[in-house]
PDB file of N, CA and C in Angstrom:
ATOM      1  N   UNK A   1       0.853  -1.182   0.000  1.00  0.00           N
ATOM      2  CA  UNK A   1       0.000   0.000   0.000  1.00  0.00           C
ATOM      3  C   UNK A   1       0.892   1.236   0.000  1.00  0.00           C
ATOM      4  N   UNK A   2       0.688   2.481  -0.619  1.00  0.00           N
ATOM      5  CA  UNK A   2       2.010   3.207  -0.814  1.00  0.00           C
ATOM      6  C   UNK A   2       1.358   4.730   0.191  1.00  0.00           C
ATOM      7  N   UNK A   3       0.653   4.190   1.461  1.00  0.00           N
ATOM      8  CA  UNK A   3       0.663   4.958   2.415  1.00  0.00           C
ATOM      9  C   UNK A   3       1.102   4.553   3.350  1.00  0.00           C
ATOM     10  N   UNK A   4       2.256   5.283   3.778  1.00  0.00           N
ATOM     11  CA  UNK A   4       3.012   4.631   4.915  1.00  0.00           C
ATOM     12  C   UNK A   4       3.041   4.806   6.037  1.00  0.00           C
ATOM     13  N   UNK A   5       2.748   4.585   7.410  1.00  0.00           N
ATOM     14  CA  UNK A   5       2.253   5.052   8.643  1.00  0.00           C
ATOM     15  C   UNK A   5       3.252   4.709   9.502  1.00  0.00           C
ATOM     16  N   UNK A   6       4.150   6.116   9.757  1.00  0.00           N
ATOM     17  CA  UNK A   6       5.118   6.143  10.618  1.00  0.00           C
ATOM     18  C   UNK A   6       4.897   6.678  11.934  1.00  0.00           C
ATOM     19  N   UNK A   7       3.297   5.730  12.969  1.00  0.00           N
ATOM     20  CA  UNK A   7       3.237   5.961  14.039  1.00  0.00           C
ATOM     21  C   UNK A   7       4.175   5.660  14.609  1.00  0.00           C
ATOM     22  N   UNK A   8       4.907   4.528  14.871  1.00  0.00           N
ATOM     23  CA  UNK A   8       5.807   3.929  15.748  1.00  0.00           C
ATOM     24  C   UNK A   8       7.341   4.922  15.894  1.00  0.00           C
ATOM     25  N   UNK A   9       7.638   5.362  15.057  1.00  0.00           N
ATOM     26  CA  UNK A   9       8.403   6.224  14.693  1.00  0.00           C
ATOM     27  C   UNK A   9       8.391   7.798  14.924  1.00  0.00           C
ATOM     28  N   UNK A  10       6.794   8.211  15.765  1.00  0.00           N
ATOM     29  CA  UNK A  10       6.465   9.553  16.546  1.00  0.00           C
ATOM     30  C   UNK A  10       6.531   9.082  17.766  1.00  0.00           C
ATOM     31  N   UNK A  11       6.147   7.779  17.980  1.00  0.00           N
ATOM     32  CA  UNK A  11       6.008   7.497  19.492  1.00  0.00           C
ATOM     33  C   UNK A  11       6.954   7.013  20.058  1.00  0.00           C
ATOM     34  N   UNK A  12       8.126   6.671  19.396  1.00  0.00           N
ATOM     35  CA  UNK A  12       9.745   6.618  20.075  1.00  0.00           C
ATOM     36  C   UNK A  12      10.197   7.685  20.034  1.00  0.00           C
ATOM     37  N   UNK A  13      10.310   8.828  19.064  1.00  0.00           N
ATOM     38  CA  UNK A  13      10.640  10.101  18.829  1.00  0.00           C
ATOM     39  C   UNK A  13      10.083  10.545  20.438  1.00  0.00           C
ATOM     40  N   UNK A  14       8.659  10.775  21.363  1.00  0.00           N
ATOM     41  CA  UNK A  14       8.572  11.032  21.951  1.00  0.00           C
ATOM     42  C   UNK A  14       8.454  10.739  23.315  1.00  0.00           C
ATOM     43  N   UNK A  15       9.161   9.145  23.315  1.00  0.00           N
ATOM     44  CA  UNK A  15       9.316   8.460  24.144  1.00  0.00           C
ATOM     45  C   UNK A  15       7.879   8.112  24.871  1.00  0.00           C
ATOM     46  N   UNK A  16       7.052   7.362  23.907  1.00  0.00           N
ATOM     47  CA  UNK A  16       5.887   7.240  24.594  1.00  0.00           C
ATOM     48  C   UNK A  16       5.368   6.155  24.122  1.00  0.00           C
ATOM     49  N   UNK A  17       4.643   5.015  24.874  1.00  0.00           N
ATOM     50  CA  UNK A  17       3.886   3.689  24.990  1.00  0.00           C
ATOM     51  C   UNK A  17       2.686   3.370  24.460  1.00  0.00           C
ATOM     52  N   UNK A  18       2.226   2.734  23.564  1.00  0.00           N
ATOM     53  CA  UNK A  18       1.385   2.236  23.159  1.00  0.00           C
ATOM     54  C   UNK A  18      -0.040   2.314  24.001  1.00  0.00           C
ATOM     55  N   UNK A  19       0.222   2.127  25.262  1.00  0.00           N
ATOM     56  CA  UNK A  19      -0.440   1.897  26.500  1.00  0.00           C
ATOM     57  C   UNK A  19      -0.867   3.539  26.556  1.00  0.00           C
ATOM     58  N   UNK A  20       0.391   4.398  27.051  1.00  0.00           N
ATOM     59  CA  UNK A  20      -0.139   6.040  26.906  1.00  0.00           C
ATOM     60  C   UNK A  20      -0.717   6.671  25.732  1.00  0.00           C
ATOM     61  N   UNK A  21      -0.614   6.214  24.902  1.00  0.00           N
ATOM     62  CA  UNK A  21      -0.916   7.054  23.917  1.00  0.00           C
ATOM     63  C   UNK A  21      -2.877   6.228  23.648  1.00  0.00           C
ATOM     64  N   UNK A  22      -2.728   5.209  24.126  1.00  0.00           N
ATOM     65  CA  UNK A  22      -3.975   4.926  23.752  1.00  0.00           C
ATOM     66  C   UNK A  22      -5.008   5.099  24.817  1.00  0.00           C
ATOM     67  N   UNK A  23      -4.767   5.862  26.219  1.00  0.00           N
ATOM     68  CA  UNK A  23      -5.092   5.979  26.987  1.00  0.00           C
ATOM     69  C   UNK A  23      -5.540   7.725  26.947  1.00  0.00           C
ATOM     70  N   UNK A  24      -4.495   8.419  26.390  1.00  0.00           N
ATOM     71  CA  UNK A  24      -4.625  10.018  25.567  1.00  0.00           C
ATOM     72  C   UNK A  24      -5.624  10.250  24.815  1.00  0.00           C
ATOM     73  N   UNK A  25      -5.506   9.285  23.834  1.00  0.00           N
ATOM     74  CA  UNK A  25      -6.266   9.311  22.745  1.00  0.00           C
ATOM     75  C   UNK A  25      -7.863   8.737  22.754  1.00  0.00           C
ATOM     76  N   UNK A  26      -7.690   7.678  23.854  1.00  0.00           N
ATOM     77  CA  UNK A  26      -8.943   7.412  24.280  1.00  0.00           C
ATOM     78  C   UNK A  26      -9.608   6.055  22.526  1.00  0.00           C
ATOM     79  N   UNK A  27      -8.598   5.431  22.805  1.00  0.00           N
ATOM     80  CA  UNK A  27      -8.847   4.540  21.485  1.00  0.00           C
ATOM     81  C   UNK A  27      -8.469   2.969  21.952  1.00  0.00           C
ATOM     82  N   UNK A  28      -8.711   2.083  21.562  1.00  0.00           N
ATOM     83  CA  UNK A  28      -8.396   0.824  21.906  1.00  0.00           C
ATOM     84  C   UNK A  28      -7.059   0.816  21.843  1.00  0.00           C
ATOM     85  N   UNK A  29      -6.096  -0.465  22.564  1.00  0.00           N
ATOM     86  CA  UNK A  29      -5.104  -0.758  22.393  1.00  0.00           C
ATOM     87  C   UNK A  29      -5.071  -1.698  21.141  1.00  0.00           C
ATOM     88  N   UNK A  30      -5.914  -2.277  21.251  1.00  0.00           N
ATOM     89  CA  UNK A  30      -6.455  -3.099  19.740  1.00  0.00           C
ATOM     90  C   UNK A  30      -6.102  -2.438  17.987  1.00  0.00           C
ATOM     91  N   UNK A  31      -6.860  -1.390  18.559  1.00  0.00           N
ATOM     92  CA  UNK A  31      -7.052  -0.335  17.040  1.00  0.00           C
ATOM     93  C   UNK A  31      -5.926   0.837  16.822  1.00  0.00           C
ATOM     94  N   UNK A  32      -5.689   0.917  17.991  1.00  0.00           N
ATOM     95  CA  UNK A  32      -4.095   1.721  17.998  1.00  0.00           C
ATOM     96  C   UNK A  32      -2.766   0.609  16.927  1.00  0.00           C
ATOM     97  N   UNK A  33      -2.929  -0.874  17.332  1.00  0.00           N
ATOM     98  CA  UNK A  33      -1.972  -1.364  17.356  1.00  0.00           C
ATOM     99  C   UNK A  33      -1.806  -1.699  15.614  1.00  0.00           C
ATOM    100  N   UNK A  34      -3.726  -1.692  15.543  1.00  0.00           N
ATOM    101  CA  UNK A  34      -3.702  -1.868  14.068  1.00  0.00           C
ATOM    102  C   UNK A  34      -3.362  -0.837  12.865  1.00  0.00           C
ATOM    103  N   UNK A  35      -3.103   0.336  13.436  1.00  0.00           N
ATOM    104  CA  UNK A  35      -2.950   1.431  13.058  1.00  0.00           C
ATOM    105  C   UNK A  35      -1.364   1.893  12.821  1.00  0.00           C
ATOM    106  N   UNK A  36      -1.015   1.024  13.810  1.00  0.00           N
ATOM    107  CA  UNK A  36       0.437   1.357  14.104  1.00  0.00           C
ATOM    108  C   UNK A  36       1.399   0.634  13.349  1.00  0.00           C
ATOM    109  N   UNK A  37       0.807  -0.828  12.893  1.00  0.00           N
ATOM    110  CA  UNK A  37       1.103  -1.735  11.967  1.00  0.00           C
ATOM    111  C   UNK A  37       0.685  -1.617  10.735  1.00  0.00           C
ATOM    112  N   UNK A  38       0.469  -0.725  10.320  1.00  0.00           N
ATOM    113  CA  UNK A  38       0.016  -0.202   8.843  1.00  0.00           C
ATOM    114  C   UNK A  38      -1.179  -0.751   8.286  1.00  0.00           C
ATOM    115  N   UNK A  39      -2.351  -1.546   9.067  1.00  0.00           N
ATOM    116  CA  UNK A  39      -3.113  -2.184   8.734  1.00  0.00           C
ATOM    117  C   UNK A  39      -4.509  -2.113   8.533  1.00  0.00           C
ATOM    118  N   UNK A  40      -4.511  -0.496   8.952  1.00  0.00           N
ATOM    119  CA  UNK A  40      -5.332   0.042   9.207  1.00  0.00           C
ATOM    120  C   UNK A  40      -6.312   0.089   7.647  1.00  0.00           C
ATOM    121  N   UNK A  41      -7.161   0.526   7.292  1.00  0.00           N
ATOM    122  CA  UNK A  41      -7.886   0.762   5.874  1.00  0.00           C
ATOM    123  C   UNK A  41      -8.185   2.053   6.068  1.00  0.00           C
ATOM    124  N   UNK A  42      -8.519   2.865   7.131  1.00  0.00           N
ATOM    125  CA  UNK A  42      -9.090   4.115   7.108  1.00  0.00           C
ATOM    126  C   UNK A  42      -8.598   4.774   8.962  1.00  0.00           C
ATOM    127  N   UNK A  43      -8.535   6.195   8.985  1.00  0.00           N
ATOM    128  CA  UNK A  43      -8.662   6.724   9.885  1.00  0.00           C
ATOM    129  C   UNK A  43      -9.454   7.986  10.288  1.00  0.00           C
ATOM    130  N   UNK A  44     -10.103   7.978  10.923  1.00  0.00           N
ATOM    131  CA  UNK A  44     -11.103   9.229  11.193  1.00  0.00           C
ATOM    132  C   UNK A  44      -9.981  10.066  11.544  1.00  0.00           C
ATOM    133  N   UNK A  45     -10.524  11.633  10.886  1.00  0.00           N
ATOM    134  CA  UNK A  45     -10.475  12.974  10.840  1.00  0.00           C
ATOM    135  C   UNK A  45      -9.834  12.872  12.453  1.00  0.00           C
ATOM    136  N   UNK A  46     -10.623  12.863  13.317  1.00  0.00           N
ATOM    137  CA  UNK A  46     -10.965  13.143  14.790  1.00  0.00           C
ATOM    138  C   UNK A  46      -9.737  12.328  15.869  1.00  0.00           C
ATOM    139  N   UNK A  47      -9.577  11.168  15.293  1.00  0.00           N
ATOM    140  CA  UNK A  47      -8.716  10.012  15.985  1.00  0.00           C
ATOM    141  C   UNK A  47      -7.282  10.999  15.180  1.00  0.00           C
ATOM    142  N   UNK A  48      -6.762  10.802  14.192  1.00  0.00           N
ATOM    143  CA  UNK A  48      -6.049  11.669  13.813  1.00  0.00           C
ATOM    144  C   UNK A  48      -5.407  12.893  14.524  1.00  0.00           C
ATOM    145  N   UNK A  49      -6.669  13.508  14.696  1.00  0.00           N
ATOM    146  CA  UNK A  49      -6.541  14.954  15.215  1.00  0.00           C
ATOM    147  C   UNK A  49      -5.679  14.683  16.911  1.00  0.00           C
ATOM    148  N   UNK A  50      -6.816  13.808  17.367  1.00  0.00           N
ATOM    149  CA  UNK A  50      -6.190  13.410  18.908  1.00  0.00           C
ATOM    150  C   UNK A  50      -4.941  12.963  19.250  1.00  0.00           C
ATOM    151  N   UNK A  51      -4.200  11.814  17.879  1.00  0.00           N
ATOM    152  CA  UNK A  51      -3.081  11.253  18.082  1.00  0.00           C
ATOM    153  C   UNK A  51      -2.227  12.545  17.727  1.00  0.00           C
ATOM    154  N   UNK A  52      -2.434  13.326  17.038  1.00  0.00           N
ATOM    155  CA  UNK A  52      -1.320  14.383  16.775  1.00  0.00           C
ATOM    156  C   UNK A  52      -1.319  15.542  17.760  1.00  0.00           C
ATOM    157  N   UNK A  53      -2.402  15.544  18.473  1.00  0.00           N
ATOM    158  CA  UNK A  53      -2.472  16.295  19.871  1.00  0.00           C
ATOM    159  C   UNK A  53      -1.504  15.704  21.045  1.00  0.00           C
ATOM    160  N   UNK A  54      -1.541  14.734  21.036  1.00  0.00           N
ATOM    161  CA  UNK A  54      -0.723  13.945  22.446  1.00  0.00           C
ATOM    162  C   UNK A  54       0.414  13.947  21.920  1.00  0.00           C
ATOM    163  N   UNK A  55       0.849  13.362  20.748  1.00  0.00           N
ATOM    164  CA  UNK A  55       1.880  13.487  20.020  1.00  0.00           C
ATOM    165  C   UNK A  55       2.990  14.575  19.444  1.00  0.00           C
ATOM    166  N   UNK A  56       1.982  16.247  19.887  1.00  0.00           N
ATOM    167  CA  UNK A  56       2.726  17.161  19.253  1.00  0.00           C
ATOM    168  C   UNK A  56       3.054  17.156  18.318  1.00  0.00           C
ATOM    169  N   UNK A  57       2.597  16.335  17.093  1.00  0.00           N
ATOM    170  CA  UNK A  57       3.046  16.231  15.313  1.00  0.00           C
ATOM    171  C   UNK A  57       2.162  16.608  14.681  1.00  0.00           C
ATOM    172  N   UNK A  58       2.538  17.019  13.558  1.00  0.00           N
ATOM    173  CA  UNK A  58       1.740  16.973  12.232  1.00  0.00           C
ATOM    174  C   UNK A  58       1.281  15.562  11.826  1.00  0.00           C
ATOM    175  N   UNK A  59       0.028  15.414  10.712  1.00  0.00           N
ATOM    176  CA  UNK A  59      -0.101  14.925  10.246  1.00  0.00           C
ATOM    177  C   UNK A  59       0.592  13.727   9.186  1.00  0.00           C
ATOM    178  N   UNK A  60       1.086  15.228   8.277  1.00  0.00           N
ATOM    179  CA  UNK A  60       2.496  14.707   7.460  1.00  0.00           C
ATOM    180  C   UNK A  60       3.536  13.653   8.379  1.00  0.00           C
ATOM    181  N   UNK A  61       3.865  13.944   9.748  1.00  0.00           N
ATOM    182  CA  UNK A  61       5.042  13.456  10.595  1.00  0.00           C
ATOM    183  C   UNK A  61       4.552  11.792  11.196  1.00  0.00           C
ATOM    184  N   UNK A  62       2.768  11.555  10.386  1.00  0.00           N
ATOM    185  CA  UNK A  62       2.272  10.382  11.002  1.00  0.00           C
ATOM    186  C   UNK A  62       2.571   9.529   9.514  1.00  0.00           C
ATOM    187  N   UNK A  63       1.761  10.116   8.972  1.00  0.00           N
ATOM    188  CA  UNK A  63       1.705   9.409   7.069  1.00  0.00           C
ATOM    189  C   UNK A  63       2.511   9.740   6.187  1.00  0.00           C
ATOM    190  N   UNK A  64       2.672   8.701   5.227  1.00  0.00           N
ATOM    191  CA  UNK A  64       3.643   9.299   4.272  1.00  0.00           C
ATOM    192  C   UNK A  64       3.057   8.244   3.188  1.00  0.00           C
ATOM    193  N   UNK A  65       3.557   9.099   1.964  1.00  0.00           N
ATOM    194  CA  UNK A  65       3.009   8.560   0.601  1.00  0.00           C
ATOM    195  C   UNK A  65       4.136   8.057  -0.188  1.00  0.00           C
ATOM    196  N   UNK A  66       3.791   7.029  -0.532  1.00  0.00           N
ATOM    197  CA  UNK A  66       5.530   6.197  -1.420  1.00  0.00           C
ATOM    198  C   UNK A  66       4.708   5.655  -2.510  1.00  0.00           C
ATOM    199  N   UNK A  67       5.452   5.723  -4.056  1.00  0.00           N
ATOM    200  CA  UNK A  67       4.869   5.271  -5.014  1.00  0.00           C
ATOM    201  C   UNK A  67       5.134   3.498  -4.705  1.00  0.00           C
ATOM    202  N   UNK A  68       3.988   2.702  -5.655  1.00  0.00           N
ATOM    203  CA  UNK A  68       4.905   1.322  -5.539  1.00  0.00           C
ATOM    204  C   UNK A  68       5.715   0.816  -6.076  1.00  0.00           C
TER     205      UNK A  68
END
């Protein structure tokens, strides 16, 4: 898929746990994890908004676009 989801890679950047961030964000550890593993199919506007709130990032600094 040539959207690439470099959660794992904000949340070491900010030294922060799967566990905290899904506790911030108020999202499953489940759906975080699926998210985090690129496996996701879709993400709400809103969940987005929240992970880049706790996170202090941009958008851009979560996703990234790679041709295949």
């Amino acid at each position: 898929m040539p959207i690439i989801v470099n959660l794992d890679v904000m949340m070491a950047k900010r030294k922060m746990s799967l566990n905290e961030l899904s506790e911030k964000v108020d999202i499953t550890l489940s759906n975080l994890s699926i998210l985090k593993t690129g496996k996701a199919k879709a993400i709400r506007f809103g969940t987005l908004e929240a992970i880049c709130k706790a996170l202090d990032c941009q958008p851009g600094d979560i996703l990234a676009f790679e041709e295949d």
